[in-house]
PDB file of N, CA and C in Angstrom:
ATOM      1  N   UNK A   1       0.834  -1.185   0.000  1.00  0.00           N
ATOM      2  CA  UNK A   1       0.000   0.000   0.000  1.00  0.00           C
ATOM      3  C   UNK A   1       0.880   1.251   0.000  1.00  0.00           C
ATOM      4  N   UNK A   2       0.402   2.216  -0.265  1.00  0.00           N
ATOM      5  CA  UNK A   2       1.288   3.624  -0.345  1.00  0.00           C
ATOM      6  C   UNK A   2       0.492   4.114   0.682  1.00  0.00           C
ATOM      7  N   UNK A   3       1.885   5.497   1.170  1.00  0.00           N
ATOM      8  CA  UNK A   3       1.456   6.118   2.230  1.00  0.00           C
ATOM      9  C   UNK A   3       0.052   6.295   2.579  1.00  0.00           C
ATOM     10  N   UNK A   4      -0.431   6.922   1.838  1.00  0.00           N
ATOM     11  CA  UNK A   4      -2.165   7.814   1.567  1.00  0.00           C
ATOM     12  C   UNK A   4      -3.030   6.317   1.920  1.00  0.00           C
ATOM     13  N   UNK A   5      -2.601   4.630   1.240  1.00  0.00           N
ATOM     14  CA  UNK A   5      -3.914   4.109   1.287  1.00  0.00           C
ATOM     15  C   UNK A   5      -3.153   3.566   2.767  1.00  0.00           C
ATOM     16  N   UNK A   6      -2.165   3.698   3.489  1.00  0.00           N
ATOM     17  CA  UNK A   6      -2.410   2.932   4.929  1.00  0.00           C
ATOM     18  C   UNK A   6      -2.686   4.124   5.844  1.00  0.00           C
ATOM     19  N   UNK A   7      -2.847   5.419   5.396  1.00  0.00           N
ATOM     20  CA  UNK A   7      -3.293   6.501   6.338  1.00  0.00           C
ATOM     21  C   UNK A   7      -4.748   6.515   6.080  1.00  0.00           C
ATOM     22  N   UNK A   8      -5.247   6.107   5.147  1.00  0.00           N
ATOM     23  CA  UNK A   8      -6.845   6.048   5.670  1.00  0.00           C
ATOM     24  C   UNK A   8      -7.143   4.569   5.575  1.00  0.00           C
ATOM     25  N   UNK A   9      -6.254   3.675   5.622  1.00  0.00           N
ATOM     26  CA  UNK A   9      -6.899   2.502   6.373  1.00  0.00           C
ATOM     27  C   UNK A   9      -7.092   1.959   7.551  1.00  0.00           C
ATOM     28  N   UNK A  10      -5.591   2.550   7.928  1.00  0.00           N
ATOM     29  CA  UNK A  10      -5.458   2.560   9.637  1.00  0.00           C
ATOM     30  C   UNK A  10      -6.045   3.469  10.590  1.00  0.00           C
ATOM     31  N   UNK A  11      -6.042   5.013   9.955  1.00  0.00           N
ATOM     32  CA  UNK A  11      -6.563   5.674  10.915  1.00  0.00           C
ATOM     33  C   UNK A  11      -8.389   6.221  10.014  1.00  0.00           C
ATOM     34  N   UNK A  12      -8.887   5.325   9.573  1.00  0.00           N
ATOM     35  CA  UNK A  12     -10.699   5.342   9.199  1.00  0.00           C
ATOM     36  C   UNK A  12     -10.801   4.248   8.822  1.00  0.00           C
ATOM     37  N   UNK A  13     -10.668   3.306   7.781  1.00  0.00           N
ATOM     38  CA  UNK A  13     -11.104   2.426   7.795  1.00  0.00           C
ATOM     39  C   UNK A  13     -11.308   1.023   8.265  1.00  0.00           C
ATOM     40  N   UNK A  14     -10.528   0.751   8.572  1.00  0.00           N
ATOM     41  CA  UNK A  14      -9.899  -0.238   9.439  1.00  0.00           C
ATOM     42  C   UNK A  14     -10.826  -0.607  10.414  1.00  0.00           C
ATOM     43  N   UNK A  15     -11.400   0.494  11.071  1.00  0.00           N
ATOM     44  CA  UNK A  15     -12.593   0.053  12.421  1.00  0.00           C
ATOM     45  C   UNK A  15     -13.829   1.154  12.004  1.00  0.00           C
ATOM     46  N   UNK A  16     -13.766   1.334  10.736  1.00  0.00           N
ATOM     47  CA  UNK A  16     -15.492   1.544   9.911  1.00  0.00           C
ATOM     48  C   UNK A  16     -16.081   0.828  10.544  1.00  0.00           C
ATOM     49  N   UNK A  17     -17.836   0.963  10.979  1.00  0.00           N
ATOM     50  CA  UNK A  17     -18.895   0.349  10.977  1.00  0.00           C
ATOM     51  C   UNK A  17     -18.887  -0.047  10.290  1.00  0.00           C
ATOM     52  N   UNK A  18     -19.031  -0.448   9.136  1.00  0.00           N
ATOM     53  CA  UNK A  18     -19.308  -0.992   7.556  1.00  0.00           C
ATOM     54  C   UNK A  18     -17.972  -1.213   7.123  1.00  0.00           C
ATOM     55  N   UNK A  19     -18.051  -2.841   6.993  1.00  0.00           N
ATOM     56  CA  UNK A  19     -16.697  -3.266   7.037  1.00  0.00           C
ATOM     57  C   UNK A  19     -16.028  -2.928   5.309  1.00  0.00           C
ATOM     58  N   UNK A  20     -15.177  -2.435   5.142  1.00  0.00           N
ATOM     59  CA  UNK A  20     -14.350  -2.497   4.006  1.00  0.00           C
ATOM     60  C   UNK A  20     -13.109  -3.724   3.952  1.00  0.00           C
ATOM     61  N   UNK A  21     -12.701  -3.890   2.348  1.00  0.00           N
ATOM     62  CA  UNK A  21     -11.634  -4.772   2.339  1.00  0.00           C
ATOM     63  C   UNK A  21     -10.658  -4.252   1.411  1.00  0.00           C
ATOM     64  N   UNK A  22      -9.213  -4.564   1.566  1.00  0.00           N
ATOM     65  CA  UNK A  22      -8.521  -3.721   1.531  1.00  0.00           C
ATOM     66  C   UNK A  22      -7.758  -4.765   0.381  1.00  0.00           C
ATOM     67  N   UNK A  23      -7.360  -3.790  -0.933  1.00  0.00           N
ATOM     68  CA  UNK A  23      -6.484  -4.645  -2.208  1.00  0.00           C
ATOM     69  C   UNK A  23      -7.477  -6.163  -3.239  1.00  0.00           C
ATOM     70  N   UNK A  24      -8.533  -5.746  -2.922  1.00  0.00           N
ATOM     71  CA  UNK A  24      -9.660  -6.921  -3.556  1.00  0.00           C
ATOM     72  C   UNK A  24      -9.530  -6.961  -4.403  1.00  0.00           C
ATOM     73  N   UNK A  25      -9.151  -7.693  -4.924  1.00  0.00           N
ATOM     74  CA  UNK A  25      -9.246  -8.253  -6.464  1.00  0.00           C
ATOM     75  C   UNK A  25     -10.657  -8.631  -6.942  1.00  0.00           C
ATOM     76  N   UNK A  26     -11.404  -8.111  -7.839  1.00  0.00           N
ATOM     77  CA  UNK A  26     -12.890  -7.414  -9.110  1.00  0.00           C
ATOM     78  C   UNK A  26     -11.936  -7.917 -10.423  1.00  0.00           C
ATOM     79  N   UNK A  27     -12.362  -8.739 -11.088  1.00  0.00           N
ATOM     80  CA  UNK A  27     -12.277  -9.178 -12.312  1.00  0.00           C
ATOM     81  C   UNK A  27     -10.800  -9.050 -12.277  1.00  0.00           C
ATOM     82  N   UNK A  28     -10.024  -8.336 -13.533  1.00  0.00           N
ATOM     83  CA  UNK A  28      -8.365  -8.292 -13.449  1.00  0.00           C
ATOM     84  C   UNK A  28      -8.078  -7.073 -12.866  1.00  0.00           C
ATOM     85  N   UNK A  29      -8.643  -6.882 -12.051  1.00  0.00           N
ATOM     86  CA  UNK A  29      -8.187  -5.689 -11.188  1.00  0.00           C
ATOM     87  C   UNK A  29      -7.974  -5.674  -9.812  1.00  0.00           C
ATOM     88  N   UNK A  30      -6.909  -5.218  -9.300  1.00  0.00           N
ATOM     89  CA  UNK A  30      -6.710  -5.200  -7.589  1.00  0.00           C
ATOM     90  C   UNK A  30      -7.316  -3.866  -7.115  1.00  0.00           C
ATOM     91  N   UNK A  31      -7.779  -3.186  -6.691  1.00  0.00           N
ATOM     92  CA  UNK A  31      -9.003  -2.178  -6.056  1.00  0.00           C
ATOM     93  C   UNK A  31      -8.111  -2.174  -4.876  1.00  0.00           C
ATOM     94  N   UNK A  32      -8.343  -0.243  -4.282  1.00  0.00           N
ATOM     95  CA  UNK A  32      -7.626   0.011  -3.165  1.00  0.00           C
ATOM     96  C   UNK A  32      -8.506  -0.794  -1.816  1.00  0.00           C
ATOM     97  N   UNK A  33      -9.755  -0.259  -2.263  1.00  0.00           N
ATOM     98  CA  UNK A  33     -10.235  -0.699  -0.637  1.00  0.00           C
ATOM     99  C   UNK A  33     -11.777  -0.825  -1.798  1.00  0.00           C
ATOM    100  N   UNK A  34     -12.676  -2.083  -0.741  1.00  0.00           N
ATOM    101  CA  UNK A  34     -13.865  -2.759  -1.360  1.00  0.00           C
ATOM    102  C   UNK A  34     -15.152  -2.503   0.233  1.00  0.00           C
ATOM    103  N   UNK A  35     -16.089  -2.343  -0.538  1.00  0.00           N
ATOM    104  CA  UNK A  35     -17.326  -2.214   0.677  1.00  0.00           C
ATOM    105  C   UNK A  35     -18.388  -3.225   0.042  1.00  0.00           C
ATOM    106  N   UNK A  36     -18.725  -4.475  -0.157  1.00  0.00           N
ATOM    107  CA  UNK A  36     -19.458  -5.365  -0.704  1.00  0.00           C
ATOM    108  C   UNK A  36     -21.133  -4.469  -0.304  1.00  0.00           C
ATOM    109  N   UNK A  37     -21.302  -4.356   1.045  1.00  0.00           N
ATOM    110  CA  UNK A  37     -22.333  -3.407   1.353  1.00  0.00           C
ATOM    111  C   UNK A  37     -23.107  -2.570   0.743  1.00  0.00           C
ATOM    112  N   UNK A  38     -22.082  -1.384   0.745  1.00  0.00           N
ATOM    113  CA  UNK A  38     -22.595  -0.277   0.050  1.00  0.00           C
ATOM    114  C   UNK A  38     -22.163  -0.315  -1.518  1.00  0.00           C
ATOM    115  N   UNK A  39     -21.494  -1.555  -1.986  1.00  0.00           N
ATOM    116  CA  UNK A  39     -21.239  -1.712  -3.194  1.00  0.00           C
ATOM    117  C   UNK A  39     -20.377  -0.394  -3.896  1.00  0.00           C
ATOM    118  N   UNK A  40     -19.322   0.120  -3.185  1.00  0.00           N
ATOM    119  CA  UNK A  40     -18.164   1.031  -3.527  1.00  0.00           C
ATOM    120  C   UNK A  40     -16.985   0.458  -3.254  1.00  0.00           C
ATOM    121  N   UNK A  41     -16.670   1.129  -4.181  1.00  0.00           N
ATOM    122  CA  UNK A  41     -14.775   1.022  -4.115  1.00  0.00           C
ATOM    123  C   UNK A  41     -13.951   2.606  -4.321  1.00  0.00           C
ATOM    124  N   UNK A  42     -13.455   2.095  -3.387  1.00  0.00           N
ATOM    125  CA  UNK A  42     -12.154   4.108  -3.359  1.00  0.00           C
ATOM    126  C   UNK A  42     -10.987   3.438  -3.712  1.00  0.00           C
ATOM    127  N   UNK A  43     -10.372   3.939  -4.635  1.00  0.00           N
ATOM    128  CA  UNK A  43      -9.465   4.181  -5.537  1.00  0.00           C
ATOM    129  C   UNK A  43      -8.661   5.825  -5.260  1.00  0.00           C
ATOM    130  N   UNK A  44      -7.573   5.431  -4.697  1.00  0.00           N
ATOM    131  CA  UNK A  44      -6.712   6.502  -4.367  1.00  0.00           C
ATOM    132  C   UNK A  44      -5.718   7.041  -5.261  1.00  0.00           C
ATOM    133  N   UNK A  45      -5.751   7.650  -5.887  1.00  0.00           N
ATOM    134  CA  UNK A  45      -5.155   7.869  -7.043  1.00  0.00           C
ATOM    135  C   UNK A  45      -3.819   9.074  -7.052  1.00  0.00           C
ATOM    136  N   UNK A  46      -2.581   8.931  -7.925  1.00  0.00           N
ATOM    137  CA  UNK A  46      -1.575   9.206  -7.750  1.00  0.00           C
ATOM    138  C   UNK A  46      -0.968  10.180  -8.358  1.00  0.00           C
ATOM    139  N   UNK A  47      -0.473  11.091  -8.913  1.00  0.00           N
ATOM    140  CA  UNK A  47      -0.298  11.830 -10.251  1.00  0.00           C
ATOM    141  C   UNK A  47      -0.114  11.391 -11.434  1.00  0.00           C
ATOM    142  N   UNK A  48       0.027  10.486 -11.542  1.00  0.00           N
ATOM    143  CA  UNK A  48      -0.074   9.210 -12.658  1.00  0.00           C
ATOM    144  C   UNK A  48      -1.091   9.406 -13.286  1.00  0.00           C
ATOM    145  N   UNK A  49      -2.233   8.993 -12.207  1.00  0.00           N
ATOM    146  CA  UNK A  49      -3.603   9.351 -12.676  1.00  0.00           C
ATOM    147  C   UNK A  49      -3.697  10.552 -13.578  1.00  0.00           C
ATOM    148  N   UNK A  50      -3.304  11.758 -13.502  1.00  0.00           N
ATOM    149  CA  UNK A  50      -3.790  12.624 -14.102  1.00  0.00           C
ATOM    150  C   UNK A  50      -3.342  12.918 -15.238  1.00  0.00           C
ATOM    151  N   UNK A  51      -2.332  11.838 -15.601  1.00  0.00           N
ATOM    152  CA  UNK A  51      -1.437  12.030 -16.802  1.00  0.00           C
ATOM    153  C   UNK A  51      -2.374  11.424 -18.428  1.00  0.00           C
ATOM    154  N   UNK A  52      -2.433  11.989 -19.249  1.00  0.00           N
ATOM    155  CA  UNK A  52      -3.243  11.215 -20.660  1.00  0.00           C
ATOM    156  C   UNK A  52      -3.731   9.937 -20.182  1.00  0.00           C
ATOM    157  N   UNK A  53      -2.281   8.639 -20.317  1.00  0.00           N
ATOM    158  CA  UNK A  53      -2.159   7.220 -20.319  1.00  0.00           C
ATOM    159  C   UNK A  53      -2.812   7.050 -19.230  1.00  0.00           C
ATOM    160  N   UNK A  54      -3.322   7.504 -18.172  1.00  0.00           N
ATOM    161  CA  UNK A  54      -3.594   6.881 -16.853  1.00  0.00           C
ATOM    162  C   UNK A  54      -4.814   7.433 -16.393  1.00  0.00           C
ATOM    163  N   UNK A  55      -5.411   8.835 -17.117  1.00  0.00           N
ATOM    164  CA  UNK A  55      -6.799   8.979 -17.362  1.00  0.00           C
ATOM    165  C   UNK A  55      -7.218   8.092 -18.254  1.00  0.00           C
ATOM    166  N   UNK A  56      -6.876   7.486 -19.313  1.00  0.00           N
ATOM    167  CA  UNK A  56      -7.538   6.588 -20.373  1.00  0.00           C
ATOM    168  C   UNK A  56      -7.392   5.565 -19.220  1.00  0.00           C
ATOM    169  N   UNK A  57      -6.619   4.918 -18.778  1.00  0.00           N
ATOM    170  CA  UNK A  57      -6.468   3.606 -18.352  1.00  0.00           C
ATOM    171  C   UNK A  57      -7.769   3.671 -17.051  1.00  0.00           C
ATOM    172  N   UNK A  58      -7.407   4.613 -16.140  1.00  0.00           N
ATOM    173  CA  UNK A  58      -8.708   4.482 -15.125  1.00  0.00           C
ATOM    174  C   UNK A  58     -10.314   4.662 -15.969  1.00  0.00           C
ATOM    175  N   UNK A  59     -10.266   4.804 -16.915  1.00  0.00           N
ATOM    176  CA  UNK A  59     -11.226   4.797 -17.920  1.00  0.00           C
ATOM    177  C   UNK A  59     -12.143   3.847 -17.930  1.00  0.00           C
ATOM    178  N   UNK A  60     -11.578   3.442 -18.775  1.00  0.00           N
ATOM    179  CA  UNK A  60     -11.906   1.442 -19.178  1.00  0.00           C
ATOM    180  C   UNK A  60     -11.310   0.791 -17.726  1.00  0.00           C
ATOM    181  N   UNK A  61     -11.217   1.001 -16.986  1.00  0.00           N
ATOM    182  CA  UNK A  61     -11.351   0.176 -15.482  1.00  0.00           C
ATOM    183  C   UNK A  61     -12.634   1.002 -14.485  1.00  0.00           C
ATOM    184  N   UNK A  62     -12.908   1.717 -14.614  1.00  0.00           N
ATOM    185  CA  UNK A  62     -13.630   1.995 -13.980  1.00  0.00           C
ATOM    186  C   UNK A  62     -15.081   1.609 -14.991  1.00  0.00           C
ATOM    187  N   UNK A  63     -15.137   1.765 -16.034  1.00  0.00           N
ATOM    188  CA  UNK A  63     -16.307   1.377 -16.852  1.00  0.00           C
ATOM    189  C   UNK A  63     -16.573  -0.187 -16.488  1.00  0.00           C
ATOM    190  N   UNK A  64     -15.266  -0.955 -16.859  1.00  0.00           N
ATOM    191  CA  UNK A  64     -15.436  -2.576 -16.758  1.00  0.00           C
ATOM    192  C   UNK A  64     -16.253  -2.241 -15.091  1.00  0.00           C
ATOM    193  N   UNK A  65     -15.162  -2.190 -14.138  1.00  0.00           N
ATOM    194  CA  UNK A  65     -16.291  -2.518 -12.759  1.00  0.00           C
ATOM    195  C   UNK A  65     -17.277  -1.772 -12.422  1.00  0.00           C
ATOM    196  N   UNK A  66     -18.047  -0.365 -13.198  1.00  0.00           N
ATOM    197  CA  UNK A  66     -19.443  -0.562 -12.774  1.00  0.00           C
ATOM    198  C   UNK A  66     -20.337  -1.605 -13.386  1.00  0.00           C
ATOM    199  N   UNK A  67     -20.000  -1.822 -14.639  1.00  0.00           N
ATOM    200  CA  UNK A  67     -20.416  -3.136 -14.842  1.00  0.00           C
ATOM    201  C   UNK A  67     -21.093  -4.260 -13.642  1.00  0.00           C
ATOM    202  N   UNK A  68     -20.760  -4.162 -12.759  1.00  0.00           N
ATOM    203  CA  UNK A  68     -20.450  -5.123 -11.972  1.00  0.00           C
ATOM    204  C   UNK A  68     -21.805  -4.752 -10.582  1.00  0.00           C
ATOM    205  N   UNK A  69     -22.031  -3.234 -11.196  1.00  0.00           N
ATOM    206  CA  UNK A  69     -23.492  -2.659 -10.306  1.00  0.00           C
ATOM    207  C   UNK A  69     -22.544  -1.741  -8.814  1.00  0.00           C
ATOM    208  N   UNK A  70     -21.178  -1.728  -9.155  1.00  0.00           N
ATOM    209  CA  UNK A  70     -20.282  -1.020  -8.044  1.00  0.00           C
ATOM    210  C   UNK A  70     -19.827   0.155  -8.552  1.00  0.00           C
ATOM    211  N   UNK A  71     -19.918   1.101  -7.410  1.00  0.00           N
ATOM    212  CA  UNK A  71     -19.690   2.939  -7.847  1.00  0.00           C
ATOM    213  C   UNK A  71     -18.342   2.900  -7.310  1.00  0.00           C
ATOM    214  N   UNK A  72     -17.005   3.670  -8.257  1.00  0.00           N
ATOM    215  CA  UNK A  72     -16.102   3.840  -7.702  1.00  0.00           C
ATOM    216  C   UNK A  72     -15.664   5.047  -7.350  1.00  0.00           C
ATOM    217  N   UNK A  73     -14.820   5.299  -6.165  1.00  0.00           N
ATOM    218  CA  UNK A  73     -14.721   6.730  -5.989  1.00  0.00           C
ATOM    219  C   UNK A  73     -13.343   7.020  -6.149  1.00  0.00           C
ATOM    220  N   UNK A  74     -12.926   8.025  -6.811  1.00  0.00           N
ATOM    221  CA  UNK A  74     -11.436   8.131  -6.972  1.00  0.00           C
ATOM    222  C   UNK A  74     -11.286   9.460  -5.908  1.00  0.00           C
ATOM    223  N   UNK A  75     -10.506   9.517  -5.260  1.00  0.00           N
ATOM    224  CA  UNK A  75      -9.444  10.241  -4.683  1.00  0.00           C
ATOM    225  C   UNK A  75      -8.047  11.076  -4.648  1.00  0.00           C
ATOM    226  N   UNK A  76      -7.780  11.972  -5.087  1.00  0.00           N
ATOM    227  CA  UNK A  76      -6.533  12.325  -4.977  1.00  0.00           C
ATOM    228  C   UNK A  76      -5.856  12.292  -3.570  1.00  0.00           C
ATOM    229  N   UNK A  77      -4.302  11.386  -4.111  1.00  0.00           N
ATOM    230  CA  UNK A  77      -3.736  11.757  -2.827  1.00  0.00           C
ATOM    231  C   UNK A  77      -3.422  12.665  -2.194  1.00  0.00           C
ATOM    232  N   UNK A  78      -3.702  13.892  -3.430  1.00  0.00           N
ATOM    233  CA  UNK A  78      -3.079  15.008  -2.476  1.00  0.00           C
ATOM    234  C   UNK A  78      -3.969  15.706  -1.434  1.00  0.00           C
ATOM    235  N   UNK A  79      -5.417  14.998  -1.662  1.00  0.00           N
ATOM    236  CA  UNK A  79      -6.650  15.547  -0.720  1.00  0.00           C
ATOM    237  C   UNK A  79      -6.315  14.264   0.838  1.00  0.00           C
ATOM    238  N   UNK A  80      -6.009  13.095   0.448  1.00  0.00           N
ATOM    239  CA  UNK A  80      -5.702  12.198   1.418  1.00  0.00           C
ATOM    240  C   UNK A  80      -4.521  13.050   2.713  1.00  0.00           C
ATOM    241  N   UNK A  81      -3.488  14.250   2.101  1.00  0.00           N
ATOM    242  CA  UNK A  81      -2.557  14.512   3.191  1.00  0.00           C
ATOM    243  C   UNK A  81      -2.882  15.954   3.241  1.00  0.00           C
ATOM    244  N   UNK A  82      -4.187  16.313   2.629  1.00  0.00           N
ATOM    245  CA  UNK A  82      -4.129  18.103   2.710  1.00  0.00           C
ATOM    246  C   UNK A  82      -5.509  18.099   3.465  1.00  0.00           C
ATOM    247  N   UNK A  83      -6.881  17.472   3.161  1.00  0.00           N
ATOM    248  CA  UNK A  83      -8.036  17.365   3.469  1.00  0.00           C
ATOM    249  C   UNK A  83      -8.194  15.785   4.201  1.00  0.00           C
ATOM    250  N   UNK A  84      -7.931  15.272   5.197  1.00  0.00           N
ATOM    251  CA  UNK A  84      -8.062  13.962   5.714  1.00  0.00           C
ATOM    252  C   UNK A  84      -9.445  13.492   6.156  1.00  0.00           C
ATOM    253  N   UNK A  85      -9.605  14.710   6.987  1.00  0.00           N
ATOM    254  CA  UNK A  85     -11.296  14.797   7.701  1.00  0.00           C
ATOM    255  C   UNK A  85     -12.222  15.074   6.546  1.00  0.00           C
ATOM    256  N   UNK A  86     -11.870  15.543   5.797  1.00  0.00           N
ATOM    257  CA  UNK A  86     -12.937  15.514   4.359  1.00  0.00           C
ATOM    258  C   UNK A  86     -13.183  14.879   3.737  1.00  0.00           C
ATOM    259  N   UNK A  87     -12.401  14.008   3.510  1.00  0.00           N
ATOM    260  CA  UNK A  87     -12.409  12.965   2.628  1.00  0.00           C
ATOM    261  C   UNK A  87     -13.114  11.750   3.456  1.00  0.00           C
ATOM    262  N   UNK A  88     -12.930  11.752   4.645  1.00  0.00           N
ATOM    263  CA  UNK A  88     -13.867  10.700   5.799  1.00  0.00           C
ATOM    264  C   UNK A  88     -14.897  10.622   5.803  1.00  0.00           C
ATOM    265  N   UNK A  89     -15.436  12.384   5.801  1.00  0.00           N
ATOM    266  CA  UNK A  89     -16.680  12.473   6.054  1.00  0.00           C
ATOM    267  C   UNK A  89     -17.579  12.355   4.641  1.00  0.00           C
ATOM    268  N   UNK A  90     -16.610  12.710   3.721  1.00  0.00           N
ATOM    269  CA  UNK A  90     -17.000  12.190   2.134  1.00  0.00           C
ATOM    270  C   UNK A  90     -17.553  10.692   1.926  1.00  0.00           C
ATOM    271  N   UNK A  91     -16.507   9.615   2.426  1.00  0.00           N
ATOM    272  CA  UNK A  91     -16.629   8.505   2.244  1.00  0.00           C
ATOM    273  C   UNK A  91     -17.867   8.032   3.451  1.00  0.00           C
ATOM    274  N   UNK A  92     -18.130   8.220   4.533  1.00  0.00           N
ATOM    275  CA  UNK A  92     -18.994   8.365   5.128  1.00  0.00           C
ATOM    276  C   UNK A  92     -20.514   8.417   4.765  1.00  0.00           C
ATOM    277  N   UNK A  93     -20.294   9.978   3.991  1.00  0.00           N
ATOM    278  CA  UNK A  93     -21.584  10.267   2.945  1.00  0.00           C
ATOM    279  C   UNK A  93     -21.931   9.128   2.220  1.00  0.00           C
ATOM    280  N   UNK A  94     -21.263   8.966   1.811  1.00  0.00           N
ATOM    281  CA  UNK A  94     -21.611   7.844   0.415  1.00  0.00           C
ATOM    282  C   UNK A  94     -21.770   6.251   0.931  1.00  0.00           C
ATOM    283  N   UNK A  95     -20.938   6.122   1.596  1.00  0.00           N
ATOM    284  CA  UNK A  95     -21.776   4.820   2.055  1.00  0.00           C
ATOM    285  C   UNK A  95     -22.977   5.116   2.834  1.00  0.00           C
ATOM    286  N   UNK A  96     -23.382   6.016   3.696  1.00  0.00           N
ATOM    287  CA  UNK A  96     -24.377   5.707   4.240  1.00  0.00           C
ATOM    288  C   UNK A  96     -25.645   6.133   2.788  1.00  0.00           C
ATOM    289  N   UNK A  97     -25.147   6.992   2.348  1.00  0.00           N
ATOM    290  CA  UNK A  97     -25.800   6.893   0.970  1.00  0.00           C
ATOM    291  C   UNK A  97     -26.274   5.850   0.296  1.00  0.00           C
ATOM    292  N   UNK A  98     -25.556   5.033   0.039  1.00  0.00           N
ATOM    293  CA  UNK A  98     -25.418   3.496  -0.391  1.00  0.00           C
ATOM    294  C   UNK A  98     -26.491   2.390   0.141  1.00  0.00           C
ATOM    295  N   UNK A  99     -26.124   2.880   1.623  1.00  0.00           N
ATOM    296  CA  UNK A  99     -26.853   1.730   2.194  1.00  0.00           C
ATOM    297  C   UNK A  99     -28.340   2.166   2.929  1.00  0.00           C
ATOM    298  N   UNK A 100     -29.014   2.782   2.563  1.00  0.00           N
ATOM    299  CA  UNK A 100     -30.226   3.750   2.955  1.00  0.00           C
ATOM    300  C   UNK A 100     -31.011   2.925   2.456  1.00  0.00           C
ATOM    301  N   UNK A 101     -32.257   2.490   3.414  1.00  0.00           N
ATOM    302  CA  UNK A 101     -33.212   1.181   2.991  1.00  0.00           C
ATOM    303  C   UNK A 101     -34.158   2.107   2.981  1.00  0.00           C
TER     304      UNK A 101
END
């Protein structure tokens, strides 16, 4: 894992109410962290990401796994070490979003 995905695994997800799983492998893909639940996946993304090759590539990976009826959420790391509590209460939102009967 890189810095950003063991700083919000250890200090939020890790002891979530709503259990997440961490590096799940979804078809040929390894996924940062998985919520079977609320049917999301966060995807922490790197400056890579923002480059041509790696916007196309999260492209067609994120298309293949909604396929699958799962919303993914991408993240910048640079919100993971600038905005921490935001991004919690983000991910928060959305699962309880998710899981609203």
């Amino acid at each position: 894992m890189t810095k950003e995905e063991r700083h919000l695994w250890y200090d939020f997800l890790r002891f979530y109410p709503v259990r997440f799983l961490r590096q799940k492998v979804i078809d040929d893909f390894i996924v940062d962290f998985y919520c079977s639940k609320a049917k999301i996946i966060i995807e922490l993304d790197g400056s890579q990401h923002f480059e041509e090759k790696g916007l196309i590539k999260d492209k067609i990976r994120t298309q293949k796994i909604q396929k699958r009826d799962l919303t993914v959420i991408r993240i910048p790391n640079n919100l993971i070490n600038q905005n921490f509590k935001e991004v919690c209460e983000y991910i928060d939102f959305c699962v309880n979003e998710a899981t609203k009967q």
